[in-house]
Structures are given as C-alpha cells and as structure tokens.
N, C-alpha and C. Protein backbone atom coordinates (compact mmCIF):
# COMPACT_ATOMS: atom_id res chain seq x y z
N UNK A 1 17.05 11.60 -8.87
CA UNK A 1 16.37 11.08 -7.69
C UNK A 1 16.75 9.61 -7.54
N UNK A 2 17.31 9.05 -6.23
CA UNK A 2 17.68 7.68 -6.06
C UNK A 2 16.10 7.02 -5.96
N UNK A 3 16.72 5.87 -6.66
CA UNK A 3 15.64 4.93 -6.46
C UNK A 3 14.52 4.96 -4.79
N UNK A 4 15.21 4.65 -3.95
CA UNK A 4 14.05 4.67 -2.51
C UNK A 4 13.22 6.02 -2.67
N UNK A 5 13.88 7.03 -2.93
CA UNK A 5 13.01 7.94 -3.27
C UNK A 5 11.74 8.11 -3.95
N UNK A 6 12.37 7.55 -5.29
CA UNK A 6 11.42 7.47 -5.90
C UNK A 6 9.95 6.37 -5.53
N UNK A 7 10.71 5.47 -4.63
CA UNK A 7 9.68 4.65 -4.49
C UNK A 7 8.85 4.94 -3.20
N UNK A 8 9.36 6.29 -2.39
CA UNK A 8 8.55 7.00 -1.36
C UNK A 8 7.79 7.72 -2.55
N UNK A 9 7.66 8.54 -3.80
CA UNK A 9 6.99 9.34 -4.18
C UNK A 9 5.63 8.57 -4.53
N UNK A 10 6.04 7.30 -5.33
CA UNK A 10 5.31 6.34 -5.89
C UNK A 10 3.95 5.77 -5.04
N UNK A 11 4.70 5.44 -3.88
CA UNK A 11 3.25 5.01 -2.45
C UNK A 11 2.99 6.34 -2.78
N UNK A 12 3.59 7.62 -2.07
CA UNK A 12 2.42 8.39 -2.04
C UNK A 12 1.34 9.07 -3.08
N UNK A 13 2.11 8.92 -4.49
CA UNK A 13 1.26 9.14 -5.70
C UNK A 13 -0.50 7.94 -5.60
N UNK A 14 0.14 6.93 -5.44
CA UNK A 14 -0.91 5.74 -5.58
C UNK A 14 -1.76 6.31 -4.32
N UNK A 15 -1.48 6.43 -3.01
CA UNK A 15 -1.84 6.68 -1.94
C UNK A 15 -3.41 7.81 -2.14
N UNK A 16 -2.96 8.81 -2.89
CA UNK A 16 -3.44 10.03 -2.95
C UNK A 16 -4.33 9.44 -3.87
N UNK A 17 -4.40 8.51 -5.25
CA UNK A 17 -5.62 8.25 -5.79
C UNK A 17 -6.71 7.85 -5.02
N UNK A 18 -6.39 6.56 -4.20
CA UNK A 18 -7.26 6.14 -3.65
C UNK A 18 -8.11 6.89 -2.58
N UNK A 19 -7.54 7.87 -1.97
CA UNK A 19 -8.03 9.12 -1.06
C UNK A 19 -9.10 9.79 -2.28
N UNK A 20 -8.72 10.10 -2.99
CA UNK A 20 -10.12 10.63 -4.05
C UNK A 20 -11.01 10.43 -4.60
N UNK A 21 -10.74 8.59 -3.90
CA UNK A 21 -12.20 8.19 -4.81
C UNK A 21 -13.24 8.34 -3.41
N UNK A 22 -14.78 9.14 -3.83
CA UNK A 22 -15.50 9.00 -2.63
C UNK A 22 -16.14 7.53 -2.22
N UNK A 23 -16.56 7.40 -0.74
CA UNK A 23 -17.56 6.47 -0.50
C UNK A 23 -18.66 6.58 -0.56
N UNK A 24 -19.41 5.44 -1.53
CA UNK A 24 -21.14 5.58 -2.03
C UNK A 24 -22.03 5.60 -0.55
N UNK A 25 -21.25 5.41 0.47
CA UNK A 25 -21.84 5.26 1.65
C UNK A 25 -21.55 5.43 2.81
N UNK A 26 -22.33 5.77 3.98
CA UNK A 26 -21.65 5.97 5.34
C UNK A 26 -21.00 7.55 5.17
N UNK A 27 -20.03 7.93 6.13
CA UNK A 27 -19.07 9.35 6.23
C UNK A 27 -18.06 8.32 6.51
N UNK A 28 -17.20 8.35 5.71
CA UNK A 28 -15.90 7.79 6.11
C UNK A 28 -14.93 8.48 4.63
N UNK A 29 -13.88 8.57 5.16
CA UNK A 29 -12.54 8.83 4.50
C UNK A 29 -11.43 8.11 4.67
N UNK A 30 -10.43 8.51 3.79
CA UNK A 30 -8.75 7.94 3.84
C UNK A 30 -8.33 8.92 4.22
N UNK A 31 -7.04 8.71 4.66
CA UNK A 31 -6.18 9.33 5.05
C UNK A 31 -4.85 8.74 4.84
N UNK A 32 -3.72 9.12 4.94
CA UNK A 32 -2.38 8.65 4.40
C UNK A 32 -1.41 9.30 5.89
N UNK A 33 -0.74 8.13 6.47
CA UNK A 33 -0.50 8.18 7.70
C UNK A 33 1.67 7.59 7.12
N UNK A 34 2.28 8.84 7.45
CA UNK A 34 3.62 8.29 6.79
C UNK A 34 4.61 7.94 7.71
N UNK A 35 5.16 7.39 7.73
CA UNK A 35 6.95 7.18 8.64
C UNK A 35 8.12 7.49 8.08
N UNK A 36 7.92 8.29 7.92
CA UNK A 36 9.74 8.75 6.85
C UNK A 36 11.08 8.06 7.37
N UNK A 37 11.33 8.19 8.46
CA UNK A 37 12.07 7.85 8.95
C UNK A 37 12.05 6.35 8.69
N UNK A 38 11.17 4.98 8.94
CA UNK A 38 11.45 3.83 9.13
C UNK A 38 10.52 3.41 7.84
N UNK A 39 10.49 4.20 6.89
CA UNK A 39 10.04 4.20 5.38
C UNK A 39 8.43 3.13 5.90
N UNK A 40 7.60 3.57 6.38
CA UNK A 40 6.43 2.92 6.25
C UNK A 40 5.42 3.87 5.93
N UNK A 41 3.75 3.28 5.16
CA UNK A 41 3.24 4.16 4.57
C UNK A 41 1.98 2.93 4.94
N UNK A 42 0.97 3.98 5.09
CA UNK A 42 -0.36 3.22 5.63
C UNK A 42 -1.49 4.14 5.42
N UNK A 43 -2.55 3.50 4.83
CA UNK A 43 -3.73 4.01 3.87
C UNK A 43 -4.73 3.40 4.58
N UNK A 44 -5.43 4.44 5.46
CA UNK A 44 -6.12 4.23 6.77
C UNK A 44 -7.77 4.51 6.26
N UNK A 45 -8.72 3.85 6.86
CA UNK A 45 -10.39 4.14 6.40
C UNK A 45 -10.40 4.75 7.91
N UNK A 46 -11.44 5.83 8.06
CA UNK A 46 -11.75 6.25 9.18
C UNK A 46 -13.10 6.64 9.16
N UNK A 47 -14.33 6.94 9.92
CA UNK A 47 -15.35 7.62 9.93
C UNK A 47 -16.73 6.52 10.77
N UNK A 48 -17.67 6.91 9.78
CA UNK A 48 -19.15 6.01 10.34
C UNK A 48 -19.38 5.27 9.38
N UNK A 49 -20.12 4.12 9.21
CA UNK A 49 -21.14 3.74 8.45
C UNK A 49 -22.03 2.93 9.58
N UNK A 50 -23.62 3.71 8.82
CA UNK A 50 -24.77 2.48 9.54
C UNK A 50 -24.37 2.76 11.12
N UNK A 51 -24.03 3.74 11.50
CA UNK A 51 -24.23 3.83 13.16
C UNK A 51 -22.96 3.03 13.79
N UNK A 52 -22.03 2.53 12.66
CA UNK A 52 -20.91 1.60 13.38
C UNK A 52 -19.76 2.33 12.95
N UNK A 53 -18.96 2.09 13.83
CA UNK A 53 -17.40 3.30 13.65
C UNK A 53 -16.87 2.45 12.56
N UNK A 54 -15.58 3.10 11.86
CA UNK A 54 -14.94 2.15 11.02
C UNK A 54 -13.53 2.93 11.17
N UNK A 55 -12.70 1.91 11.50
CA UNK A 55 -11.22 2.69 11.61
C UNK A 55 -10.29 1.39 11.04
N UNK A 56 -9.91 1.55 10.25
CA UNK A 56 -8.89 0.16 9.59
C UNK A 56 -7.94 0.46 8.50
N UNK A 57 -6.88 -0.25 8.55
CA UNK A 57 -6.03 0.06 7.66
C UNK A 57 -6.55 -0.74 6.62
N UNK A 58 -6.44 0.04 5.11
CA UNK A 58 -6.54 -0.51 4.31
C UNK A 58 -5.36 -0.87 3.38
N UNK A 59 -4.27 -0.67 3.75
CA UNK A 59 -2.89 -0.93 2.92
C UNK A 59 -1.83 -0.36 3.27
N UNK A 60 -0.77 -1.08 3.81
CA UNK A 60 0.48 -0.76 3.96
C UNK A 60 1.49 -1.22 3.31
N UNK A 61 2.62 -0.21 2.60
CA UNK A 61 3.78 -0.25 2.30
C UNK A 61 4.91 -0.22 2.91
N UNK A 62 5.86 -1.17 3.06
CA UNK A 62 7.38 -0.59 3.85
C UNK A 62 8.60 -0.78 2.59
N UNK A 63 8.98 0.47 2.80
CA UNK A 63 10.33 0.54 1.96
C UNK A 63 11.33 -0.30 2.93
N UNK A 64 12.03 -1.67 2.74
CA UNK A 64 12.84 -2.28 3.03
C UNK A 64 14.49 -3.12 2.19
N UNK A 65 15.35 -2.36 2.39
CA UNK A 65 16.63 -3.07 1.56
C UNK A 65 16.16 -2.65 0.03
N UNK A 66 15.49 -1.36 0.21
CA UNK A 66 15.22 -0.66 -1.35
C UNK A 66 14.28 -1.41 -2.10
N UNK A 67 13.41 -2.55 -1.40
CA UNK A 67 12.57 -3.08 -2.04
C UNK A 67 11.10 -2.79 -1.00
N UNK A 68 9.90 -2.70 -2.12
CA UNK A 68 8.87 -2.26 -1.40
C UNK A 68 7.81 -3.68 -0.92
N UNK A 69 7.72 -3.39 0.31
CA UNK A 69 7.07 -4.51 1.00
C UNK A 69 5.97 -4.60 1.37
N UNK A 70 4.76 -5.03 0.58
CA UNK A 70 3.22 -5.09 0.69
C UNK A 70 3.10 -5.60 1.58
N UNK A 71 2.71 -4.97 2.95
CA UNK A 71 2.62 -5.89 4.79
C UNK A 71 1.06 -6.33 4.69
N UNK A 72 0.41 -5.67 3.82
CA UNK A 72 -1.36 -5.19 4.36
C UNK A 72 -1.59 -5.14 2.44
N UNK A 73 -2.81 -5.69 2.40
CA UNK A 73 -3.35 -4.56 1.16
C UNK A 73 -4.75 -4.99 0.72
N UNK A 74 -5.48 -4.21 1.61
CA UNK A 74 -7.17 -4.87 1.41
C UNK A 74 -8.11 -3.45 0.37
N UNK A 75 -6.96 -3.78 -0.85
CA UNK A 75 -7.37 -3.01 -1.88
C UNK A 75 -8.16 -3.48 -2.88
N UNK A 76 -9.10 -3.06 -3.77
CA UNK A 76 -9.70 -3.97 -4.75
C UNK A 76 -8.85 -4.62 -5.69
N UNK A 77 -7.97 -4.01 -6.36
CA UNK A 77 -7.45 -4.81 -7.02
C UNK A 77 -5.97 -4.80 -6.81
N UNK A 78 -5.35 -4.52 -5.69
CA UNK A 78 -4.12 -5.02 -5.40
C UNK A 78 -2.93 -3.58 -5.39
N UNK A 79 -2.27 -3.28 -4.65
CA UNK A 79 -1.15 -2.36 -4.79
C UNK A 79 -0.11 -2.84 -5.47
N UNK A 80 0.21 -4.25 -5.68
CA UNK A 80 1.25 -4.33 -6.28
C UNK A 80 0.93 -4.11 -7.78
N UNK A 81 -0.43 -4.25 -8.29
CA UNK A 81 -0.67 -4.02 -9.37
C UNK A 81 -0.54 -2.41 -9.85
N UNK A 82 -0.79 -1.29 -8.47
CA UNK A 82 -0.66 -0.02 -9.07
C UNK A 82 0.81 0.38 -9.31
N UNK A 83 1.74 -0.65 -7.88
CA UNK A 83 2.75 -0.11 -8.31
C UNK A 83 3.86 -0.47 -9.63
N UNK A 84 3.09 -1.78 -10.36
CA UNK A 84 3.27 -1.62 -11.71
C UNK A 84 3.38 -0.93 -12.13
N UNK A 85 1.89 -0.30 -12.60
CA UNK A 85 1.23 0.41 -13.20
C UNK A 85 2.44 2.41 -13.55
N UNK A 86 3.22 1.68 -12.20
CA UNK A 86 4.06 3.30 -11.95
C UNK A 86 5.49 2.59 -12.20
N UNK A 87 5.67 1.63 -13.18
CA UNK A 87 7.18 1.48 -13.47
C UNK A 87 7.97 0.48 -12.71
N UNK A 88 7.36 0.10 -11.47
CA UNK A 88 8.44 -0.72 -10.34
C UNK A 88 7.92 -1.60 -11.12
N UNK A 89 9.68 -2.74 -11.11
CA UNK A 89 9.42 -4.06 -11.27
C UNK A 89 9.34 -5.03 -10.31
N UNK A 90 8.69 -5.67 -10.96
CA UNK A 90 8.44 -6.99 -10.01
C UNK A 90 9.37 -7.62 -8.99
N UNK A 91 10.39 -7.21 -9.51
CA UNK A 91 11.41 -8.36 -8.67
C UNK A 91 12.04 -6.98 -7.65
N UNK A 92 11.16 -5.66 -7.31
CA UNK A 92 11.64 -4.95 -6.38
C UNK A 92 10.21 -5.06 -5.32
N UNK A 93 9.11 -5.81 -5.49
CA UNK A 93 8.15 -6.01 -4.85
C UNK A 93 7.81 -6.99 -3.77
N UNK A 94 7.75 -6.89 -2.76
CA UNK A 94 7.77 -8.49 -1.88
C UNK A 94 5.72 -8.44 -1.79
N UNK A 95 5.38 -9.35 -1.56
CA UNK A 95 3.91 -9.89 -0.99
C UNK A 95 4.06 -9.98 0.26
N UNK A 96 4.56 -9.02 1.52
CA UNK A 96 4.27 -9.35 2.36
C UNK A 96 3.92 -10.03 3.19
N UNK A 97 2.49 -9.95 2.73
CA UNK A 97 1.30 -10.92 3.61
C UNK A 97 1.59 -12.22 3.35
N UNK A 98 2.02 -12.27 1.85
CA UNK A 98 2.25 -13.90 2.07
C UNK A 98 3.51 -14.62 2.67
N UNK A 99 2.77 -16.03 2.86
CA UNK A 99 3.99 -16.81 3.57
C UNK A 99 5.59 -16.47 3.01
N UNK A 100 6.82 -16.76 3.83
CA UNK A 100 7.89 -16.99 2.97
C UNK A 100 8.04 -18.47 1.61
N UNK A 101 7.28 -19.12 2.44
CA UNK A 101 7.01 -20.63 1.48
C UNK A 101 6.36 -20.13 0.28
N UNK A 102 5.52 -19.08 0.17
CA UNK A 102 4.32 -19.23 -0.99
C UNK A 102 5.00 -17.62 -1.77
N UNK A 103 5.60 -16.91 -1.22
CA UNK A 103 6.16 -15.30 -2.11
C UNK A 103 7.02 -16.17 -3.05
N UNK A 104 7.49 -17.34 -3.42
CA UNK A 104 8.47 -17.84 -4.14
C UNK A 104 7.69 -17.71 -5.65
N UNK A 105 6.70 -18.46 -5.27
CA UNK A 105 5.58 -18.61 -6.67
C UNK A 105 4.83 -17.30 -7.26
N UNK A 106 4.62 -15.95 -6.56
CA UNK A 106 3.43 -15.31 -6.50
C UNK A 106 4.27 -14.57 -8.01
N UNK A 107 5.71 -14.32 -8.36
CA UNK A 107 6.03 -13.98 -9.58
C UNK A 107 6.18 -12.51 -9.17
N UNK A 108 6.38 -12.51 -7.93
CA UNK A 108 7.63 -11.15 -7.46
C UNK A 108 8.59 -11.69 -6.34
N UNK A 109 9.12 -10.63 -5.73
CA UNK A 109 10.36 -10.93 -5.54
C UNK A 109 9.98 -11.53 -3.69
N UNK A 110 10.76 -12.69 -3.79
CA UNK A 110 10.64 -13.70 -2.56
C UNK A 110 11.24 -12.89 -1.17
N UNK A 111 11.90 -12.00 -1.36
CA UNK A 111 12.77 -11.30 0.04
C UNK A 111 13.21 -9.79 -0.86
C-alpha cells in the first residue's frame, strides 16, 4: 500500500473512533463526510442540544503533496496527536490552522 493511501486509511481509522464515542448530552452525532478525489476528510457534529441545532465541523484533514494537512481540528486533544499515535511522522504533518510564520516552531512539518 503507497503511502497516501495509507494515510487515507489512517483519517478514516481515527475518524471512526471518534464517531463511537457517545454524547453525554443533547441527540447529536458524527458523521465522516469524504472527498476521495481532492483527498479531503471532515468529521462533522450534527443533531440538537437544549432546543438549539448544532451542525459544525469538528476536524478536517487534507491529504496534500503526500503530506497530511490539519485545516480544522476542534478535537480534545488534537488529531495530530492521533495521527501519531498511528505511525505518521511529524515531519509528514502540517498545522494547518496555524500561521505560515508560527507552523515553523509547532515541531511538525512547516509546508
């Protein structure tokens, strides 16, 4: 299996944990919303709580130049940490969200 591959299996392995953990509250779920084609991957909240809708992404991945690109990640403790956790190294990880000035320091990979 080439590497991008593997790193489409990887979002969706991580993807699918977080879909299983339930919410202590409200009706709301995840869902896992994919782009094969333009390698993007987005880990969506959907449902009620408290009489108020809730529809928001909670984390997106883009496979870019074979490196995976954290755009989004309003996870508790971080996707780049799961995708450790699954073997990718650091220096195939960008921070997205952060500035180009500040991904230099964060101790993954700047581009």
């Amino acid at each position: 299996m080439d590497r991008v591959e593997e790193y489409r299996q990887i979002i969706l392995n991580i993807f699918q944990e977080y879909v299983q953990i339930p919410y202590a509250h409200g009706d709301m779920k995840d869902e896992i919303i994919v782009d094969r084609e333009a390698d993007r991957y987005l880990l969506m909240i959907s449902g009620w709580d408290d009489g108020s809708r809730i529809h928001a992404c909670l984390a997106r991945v883009d496979i870019i130049d074979g490196k995976l690109w954290i755009q989004y990640d309003n996870t508790e403790d971080g996707i780049a940490t799961d995708l450790e956790r699954y073997g990718v190294p650091k220096e195939h990880i960008v921070l997205g969200f952060r500035s180009p000035e500040v991904r230099k320091y964060t101790g993954y990979a700047a581009t």
